[in-house]
Protein backbone atom coordinates (compact mmCIF):
# COMPACT_ATOMS: atom_id res chain seq x y z
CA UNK A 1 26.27 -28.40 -17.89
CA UNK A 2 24.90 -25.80 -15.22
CA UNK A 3 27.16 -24.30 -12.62
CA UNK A 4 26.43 -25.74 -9.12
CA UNK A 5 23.75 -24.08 -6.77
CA UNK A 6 25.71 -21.32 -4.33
CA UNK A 7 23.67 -21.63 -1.28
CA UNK A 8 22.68 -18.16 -0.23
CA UNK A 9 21.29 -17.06 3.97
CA UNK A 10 17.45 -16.24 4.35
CA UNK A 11 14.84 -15.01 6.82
CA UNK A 12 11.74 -16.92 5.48
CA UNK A 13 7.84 -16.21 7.05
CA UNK A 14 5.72 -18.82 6.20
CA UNK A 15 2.73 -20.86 7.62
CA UNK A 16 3.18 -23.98 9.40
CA UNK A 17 -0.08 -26.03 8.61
CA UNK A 18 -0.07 -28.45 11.73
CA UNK A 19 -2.28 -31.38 12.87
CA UNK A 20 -5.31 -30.56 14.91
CA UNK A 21 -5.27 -33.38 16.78
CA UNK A 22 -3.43 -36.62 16.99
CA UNK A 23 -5.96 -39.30 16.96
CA UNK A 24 -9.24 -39.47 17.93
CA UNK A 25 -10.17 -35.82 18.89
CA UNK A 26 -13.80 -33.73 19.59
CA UNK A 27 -15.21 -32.59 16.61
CA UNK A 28 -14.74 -28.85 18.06
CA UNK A 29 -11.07 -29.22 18.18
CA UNK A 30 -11.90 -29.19 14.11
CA UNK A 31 -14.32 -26.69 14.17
CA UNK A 32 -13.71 -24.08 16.30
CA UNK A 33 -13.04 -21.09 14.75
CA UNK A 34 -10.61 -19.24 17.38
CA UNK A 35 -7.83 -22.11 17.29
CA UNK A 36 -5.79 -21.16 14.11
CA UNK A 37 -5.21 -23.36 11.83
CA UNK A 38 -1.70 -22.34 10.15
CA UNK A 39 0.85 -20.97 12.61
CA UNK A 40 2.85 -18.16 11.42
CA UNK A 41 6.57 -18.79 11.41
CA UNK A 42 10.16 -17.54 10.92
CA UNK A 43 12.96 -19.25 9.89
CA UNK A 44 16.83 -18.51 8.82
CA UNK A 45 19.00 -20.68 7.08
CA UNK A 46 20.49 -21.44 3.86
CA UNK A 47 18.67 -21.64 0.82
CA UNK A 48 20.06 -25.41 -0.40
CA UNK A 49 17.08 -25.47 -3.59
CA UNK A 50 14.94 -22.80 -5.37
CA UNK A 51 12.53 -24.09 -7.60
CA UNK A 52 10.67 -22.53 -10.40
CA UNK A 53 7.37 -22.48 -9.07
CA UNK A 54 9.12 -20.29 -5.54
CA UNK A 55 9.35 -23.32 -3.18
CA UNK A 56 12.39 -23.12 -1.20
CA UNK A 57 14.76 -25.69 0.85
CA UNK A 58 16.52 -24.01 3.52
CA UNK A 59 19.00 -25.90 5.17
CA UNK A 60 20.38 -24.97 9.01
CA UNK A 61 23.98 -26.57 8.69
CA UNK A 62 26.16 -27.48 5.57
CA UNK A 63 28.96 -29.95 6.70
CA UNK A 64 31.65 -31.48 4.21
CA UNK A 65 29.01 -34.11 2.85
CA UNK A 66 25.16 -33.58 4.63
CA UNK A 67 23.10 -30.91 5.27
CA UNK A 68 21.33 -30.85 8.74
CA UNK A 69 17.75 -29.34 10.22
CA UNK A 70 16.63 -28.98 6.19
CA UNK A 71 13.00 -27.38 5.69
CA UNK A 72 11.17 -27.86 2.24
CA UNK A 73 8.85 -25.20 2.22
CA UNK A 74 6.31 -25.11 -0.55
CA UNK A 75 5.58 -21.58 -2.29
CA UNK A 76 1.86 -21.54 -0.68
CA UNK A 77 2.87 -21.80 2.54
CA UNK A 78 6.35 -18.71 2.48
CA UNK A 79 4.46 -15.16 3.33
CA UNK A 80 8.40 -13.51 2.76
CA UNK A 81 11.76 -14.28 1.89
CA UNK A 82 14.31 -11.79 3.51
CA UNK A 83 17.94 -12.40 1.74
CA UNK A 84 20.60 -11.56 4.32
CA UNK A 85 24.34 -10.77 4.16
């Protein structure tokens, strides 16, 4: 049997892809090439998963029995992973 996951604290960068639009948009909303289309972000929590292929959960809160504010970020999307102390 494997020991239990220690949840460690992080500073991940990664890119948000977001939706462009909600609906029915204007085709330039799509094509425009000065709206970006990942946002770069930054993050700190707890790292709750690591999985082989680099994808990370980070959780904000760990109570007695649930997490809370939990991000699964896949390994495409994290730029950096800061550990912190």
């Amino acid at each position: 049997m494997s020991k239990p996951f220690k949840p460690y604290p992080v500073e991940v960068t990664w890119i948000d892809p977001h939706s462009i639009g909600g609906s029915w948009h204007e085709p330039e909303q799509v094509t425009e090439r000065s709206r970006p289309i990942g946002l770069v972000v930054r993050s700190v929590g707890l790292v709750t998963r690591k999985d082989e292929d680099g994808s990370l959960v980070i959780t904000q809160s760990i109570g007695p029995e649930h997490y809370d504010h939990t991000l699964a970020l896949p390994k495409c999307c994290i730029k950096k992973v800061r550990r912190l102390k």
